[in-house]
Each structure stands twice: as structure tokens, then as C-alpha cells.
N, C-alpha and C. Protein backbone atom coordinates (compact mmCIF):
# COMPACT_ATOMS: atom_id res chain seq x y z
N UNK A 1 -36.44 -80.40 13.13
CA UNK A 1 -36.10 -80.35 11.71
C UNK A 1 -36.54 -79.01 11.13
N UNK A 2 -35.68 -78.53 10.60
CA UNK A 2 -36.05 -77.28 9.88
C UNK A 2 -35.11 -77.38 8.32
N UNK A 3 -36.32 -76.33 7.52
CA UNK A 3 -36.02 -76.58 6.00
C UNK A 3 -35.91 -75.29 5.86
N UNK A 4 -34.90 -74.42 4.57
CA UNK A 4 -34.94 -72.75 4.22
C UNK A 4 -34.91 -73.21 2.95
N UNK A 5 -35.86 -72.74 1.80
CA UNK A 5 -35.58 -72.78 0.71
C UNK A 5 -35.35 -71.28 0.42
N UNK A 6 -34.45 -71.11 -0.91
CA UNK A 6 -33.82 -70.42 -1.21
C UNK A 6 -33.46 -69.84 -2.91
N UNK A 7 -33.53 -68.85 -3.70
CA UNK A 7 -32.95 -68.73 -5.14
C UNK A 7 -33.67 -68.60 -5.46
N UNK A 8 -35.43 -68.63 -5.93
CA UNK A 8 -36.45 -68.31 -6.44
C UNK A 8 -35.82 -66.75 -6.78
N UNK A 9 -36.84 -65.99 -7.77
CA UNK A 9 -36.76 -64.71 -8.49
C UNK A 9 -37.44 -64.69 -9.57
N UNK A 10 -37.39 -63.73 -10.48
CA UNK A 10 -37.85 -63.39 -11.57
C UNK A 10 -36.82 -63.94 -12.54
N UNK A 11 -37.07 -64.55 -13.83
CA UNK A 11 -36.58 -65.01 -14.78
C UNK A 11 -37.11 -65.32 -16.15
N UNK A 12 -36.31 -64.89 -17.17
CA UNK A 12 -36.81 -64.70 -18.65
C UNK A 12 -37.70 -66.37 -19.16
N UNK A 13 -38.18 -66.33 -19.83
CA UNK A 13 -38.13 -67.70 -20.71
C UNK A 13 -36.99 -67.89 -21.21
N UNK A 14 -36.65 -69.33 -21.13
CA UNK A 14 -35.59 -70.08 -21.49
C UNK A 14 -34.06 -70.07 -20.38
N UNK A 15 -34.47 -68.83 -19.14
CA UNK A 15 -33.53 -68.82 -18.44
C UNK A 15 -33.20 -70.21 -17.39
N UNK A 16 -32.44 -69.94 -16.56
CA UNK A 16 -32.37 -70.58 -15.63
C UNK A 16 -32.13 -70.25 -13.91
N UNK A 17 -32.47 -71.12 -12.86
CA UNK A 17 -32.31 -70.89 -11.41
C UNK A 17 -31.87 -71.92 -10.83
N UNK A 18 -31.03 -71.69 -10.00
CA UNK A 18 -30.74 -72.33 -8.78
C UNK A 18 -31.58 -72.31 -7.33
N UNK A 19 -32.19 -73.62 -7.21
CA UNK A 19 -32.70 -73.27 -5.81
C UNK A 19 -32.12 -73.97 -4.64
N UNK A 20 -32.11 -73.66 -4.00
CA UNK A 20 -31.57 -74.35 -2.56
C UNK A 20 -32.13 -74.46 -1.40
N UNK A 21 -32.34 -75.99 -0.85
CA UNK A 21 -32.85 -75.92 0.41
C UNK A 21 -31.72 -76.42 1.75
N UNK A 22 -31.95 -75.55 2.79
CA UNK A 22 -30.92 -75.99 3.47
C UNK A 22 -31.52 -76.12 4.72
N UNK A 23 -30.91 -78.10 5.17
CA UNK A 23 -32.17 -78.15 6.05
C UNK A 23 -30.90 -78.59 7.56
N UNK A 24 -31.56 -78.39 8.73
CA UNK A 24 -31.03 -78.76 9.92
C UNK A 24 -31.73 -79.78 10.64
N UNK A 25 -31.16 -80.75 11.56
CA UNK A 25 -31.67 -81.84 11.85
C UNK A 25 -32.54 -82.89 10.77
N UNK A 26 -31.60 -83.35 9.85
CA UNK A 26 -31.93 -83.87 8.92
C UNK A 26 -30.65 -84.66 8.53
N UNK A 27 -30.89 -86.23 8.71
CA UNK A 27 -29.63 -86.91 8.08
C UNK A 27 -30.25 -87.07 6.87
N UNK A 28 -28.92 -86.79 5.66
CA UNK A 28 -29.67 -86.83 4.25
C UNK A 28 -30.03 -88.37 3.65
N UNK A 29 -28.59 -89.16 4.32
CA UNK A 29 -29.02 -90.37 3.59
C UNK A 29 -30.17 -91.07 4.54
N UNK A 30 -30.81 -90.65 5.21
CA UNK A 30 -32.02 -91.36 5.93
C UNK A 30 -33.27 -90.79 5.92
N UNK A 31 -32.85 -89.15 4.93
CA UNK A 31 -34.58 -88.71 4.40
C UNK A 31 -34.46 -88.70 3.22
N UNK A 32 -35.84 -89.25 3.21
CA UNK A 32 -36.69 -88.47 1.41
C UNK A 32 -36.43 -87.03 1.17
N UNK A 33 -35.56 -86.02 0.07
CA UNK A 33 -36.00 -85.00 0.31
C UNK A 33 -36.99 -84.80 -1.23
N UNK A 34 -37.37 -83.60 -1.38
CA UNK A 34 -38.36 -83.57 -2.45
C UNK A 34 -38.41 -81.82 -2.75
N UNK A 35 -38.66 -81.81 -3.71
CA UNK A 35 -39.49 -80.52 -4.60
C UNK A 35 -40.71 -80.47 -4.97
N UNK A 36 -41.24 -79.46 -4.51
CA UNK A 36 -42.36 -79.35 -5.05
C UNK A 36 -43.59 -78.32 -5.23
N UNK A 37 -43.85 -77.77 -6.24
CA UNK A 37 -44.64 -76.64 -6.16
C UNK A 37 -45.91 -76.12 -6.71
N UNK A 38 -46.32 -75.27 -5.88
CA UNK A 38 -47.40 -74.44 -6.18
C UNK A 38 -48.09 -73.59 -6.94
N UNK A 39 -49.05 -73.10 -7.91
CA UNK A 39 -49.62 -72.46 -8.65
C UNK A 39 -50.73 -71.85 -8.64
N UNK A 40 -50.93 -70.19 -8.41
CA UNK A 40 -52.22 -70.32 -8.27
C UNK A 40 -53.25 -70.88 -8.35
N UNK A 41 -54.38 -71.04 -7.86
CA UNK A 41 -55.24 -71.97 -8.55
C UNK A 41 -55.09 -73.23 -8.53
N UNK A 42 -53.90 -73.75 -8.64
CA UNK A 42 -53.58 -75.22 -8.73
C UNK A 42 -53.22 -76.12 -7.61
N UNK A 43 -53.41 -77.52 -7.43
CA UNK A 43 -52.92 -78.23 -6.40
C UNK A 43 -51.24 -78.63 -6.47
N UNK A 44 -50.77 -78.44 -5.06
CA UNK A 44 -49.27 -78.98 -5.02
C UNK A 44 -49.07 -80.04 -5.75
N UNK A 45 -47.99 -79.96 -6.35
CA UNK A 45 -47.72 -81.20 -6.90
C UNK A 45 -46.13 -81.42 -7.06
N UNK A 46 -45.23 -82.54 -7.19
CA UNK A 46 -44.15 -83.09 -7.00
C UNK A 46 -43.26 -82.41 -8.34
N UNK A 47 -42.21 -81.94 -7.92
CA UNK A 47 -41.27 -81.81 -9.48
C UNK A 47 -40.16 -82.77 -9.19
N UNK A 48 -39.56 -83.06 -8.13
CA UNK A 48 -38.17 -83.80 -8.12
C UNK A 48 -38.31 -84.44 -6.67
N UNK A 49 -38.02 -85.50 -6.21
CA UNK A 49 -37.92 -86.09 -5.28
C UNK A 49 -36.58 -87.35 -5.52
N UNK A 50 -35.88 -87.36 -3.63
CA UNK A 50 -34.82 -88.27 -4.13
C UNK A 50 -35.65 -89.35 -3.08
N UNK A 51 -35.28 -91.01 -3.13
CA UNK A 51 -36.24 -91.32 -2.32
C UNK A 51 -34.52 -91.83 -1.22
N UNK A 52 -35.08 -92.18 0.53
CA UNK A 52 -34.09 -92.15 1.12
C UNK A 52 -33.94 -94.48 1.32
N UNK A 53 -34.47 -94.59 0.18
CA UNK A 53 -34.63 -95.76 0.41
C UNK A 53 -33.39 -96.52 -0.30
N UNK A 54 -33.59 -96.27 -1.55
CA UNK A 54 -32.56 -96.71 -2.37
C UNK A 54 -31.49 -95.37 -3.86
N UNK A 55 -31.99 -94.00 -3.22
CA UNK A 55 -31.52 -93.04 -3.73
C UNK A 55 -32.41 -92.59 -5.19
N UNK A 56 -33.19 -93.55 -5.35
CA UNK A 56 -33.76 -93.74 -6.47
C UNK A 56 -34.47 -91.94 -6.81
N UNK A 57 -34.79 -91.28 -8.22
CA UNK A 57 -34.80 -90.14 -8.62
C UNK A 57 -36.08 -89.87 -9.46
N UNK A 58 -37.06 -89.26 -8.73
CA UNK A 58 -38.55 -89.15 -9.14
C UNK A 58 -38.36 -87.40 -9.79
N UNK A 59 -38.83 -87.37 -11.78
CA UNK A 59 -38.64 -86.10 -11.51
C UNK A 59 -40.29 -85.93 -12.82
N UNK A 60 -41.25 -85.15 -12.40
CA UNK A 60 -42.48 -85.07 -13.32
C UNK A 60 -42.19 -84.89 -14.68
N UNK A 61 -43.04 -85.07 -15.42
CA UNK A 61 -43.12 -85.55 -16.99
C UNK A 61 -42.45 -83.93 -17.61
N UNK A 62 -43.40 -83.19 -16.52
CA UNK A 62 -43.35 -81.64 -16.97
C UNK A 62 -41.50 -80.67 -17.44
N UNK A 63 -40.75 -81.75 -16.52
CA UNK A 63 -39.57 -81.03 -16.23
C UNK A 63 -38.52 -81.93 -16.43
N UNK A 64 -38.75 -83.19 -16.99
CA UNK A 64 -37.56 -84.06 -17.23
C UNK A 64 -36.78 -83.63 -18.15
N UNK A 65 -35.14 -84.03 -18.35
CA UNK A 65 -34.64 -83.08 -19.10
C UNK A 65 -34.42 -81.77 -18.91
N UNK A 66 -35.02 -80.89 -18.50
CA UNK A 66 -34.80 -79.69 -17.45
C UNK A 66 -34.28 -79.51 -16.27
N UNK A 67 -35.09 -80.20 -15.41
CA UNK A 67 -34.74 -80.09 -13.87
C UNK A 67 -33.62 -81.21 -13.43
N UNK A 68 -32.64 -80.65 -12.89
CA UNK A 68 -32.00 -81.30 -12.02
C UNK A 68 -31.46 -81.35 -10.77
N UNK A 69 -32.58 -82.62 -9.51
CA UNK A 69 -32.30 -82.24 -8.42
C UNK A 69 -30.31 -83.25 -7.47
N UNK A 70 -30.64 -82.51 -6.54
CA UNK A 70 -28.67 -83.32 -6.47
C UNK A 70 -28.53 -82.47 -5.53
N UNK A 71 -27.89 -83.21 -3.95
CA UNK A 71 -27.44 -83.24 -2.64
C UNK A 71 -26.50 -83.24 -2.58
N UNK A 72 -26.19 -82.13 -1.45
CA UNK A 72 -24.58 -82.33 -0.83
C UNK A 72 -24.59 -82.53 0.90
N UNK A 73 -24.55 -83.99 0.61
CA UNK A 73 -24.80 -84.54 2.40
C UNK A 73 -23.87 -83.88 3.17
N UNK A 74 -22.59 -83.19 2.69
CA UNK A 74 -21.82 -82.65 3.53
C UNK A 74 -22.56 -81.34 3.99
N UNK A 75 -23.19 -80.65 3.30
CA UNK A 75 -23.73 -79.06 3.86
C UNK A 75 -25.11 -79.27 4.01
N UNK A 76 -25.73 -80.75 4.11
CA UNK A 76 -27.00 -80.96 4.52
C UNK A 76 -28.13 -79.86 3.73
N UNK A 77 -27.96 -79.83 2.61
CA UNK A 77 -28.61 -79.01 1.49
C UNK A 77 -29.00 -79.66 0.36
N UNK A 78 -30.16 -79.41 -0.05
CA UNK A 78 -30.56 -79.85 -1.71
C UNK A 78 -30.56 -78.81 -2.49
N UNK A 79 -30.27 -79.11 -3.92
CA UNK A 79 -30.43 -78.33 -4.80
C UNK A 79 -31.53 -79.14 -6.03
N UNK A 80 -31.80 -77.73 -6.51
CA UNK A 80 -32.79 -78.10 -7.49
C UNK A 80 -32.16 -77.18 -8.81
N UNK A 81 -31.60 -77.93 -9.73
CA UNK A 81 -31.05 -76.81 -10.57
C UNK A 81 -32.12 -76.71 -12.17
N UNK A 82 -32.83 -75.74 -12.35
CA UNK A 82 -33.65 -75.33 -13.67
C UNK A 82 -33.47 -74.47 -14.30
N UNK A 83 -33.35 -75.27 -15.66
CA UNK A 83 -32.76 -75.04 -17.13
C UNK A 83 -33.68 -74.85 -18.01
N UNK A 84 -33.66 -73.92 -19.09
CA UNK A 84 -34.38 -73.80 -20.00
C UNK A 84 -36.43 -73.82 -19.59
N UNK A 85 -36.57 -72.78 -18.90
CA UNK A 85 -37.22 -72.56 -17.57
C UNK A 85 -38.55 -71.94 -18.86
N UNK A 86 -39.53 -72.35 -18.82
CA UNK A 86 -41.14 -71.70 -19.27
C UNK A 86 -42.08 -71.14 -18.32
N UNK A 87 -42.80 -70.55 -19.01
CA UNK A 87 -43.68 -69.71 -18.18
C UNK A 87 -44.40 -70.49 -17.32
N UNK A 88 -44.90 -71.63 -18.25
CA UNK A 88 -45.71 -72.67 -16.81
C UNK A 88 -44.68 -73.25 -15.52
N UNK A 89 -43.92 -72.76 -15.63
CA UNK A 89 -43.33 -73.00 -14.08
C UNK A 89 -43.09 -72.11 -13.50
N UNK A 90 -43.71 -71.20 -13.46
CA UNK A 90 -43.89 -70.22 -12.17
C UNK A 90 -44.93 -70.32 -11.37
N UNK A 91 -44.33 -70.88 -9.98
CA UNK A 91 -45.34 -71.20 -8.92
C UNK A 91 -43.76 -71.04 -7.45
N UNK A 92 -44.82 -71.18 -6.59
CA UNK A 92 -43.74 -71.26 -5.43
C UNK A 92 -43.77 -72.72 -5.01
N UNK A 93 -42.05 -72.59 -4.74
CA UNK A 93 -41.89 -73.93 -4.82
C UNK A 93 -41.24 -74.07 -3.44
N UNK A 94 -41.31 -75.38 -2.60
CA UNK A 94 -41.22 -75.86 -1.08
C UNK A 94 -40.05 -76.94 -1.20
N UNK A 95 -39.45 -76.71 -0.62
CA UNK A 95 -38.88 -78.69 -0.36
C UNK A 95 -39.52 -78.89 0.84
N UNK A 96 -39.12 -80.23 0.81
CA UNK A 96 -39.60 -80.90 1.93
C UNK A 96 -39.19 -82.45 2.61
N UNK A 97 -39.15 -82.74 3.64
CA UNK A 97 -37.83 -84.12 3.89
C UNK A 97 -39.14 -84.72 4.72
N UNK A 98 -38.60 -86.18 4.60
CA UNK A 98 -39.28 -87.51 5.79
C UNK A 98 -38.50 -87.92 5.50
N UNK A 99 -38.54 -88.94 6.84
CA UNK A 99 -37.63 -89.81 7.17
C UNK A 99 -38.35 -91.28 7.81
N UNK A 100 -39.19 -91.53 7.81
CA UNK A 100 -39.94 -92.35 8.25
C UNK A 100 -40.12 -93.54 7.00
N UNK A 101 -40.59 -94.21 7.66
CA UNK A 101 -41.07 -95.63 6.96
C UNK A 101 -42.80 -96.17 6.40
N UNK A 102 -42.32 -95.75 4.70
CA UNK A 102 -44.03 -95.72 4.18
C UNK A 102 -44.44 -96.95 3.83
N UNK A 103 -43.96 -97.97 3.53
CA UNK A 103 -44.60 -99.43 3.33
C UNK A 103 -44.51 -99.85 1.52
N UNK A 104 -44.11 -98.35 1.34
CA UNK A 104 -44.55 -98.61 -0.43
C UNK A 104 -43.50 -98.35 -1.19
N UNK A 105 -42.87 -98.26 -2.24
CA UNK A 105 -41.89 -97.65 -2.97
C UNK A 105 -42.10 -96.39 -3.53
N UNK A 106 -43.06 -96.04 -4.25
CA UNK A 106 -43.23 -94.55 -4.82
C UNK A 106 -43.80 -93.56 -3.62
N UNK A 107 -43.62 -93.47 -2.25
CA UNK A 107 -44.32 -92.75 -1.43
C UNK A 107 -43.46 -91.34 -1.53
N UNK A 108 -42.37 -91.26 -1.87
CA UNK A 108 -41.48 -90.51 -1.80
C UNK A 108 -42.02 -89.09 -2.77
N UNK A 109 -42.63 -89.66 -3.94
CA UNK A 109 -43.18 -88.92 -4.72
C UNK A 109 -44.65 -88.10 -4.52
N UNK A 110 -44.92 -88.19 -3.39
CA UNK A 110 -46.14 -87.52 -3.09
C UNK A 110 -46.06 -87.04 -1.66
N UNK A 111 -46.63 -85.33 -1.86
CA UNK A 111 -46.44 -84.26 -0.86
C UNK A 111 -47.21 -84.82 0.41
N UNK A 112 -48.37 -85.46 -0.14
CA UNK A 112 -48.87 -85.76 1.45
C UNK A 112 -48.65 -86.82 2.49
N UNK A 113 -47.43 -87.29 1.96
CA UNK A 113 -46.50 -88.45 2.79
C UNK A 113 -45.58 -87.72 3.47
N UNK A 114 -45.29 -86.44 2.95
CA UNK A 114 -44.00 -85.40 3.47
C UNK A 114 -44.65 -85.05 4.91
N UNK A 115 -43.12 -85.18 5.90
CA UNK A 115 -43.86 -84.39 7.53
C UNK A 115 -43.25 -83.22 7.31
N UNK A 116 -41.68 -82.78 6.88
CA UNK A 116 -41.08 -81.73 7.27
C UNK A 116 -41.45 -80.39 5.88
N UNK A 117 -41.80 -79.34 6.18
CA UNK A 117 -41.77 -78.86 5.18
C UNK A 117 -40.98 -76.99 5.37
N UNK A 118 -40.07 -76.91 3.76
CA UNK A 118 -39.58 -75.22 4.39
C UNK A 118 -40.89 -74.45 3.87
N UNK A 119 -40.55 -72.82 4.10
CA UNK A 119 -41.67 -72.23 3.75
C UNK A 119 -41.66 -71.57 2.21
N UNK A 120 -41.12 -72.05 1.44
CA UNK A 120 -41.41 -72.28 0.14
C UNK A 120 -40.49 -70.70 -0.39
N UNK A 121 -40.06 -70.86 -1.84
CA UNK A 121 -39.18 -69.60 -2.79
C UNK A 121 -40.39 -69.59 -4.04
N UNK A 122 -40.40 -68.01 -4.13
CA UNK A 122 -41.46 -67.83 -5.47
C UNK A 122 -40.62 -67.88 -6.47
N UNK A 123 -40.89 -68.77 -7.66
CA UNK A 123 -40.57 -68.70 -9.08
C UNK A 123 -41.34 -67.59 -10.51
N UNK A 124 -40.97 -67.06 -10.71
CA UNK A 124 -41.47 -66.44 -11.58
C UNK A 124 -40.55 -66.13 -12.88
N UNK A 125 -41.48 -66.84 -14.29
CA UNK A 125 -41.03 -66.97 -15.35
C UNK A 125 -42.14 -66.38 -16.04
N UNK A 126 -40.78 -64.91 -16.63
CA UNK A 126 -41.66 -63.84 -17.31
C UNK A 126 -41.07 -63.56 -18.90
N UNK A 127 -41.44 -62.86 -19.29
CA UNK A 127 -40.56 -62.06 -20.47
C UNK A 127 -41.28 -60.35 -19.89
């Protein structure tokens, strides 16, 4: 299994990005995939996750209304599309897929349930 994330850059306040992860050996409807990113200083934490259980759509308090994540099982790729983008979201951000069986319903939403991970796109929201 391999993950490429992709589209990170520099961007104004209030702009927007497209990110993309494009993963191989990965059936989509049988993984979790997820977003999620980094901040100096700060611990990983979840922005968007789809779960591969019942499709169901985990997205943090921080970015609802903003972020919107959405698959195209045909090109085995996720996107993460962000709108109206603030400075506190500049961190580098990872996807990441499982496919395995967690016992719980919200497992989907947390990085340290994730096995596969890409090597992450820097976000940076400047003026």
C-alpha cells in the first residue's frame, strides 16, 4: 500500500486548496481513508475521515463547513477540498488508509488506528 499526498502550498487568508491523495493497493470501499494534520508544536490530529464501514463522514469542529473530503474509487484517490482557509490551518497534512477491523465505530477518526500512511503536503496560510 502506498499513499502520495499532494496540492499543499502557500495561500492567502480566506483562500482555498485542493489536496490530493493518491493511493495504490488500496480498495477504497474496504478502507478508512482520513486527513490529518500537523503543527508545529502540536499533536496530530484528525480533520476529515471517511469510515470504510458504513461511508459515514468524520470532519473536526475546527473545519466543518470548510473542509470537504470526497473519493473517486475510480482513480483510487481522495480529495480534501479547503475553503475559506485561516491561518490556524497551516500545518502539514498526511492522509492515511486502514482497512482492517477495529471493534468500535468512531475508530476511523483517530490517527493511531491508521496502518498506511503518505508522507504528508505542507499547508501554509499566510497574508
Amino acid at each position: 500500500v502506498q499513499l502520495q499526498a499532494s496540492g499543499g502550498g502557500l495561500v492567502q487568508p480566506g483562500g482555498s486548496l485542493r489536496l490530493t491523495c493518491a493511493t495504490s493497493g488500496v480498495t477504497p470501499d474496504h478502507y478508512a481513508t482520513g486527513w490529518f494534520r500537523q503543527a508545529p508544536g502540536k499533536e496530530r490530529e484528525g480533520v476529515s475521515c471517511i469510515s470504510n464501514d458504513d461511508g459515514m463522514i468524520f470532519y473536526a469542529d475546527s473545519v466543518k463547513g470548510r473542509f470537504t473530503i470526497s473519493r473517486d474509487d475510480a482513480k483510487n484517490t481522495v480529495y480534501l477540498q479547503m475553503n475559506r482557509q485561516k491561518t490556524e490551518d497551516t500545518a502539514r497534512y498526511y492522509c492515511a488508509a486502514d482497512g482492517r477491523t477495529h471493534g468500535y465505530s468512531t475508530w476511523y477518526q483517530k490517527s493511531e488506528e491508521y496502518m498506511y500512511w503518505g508522507q504528508g503536503t505542507q499547508v501554509t496560510v499566510s497574508s
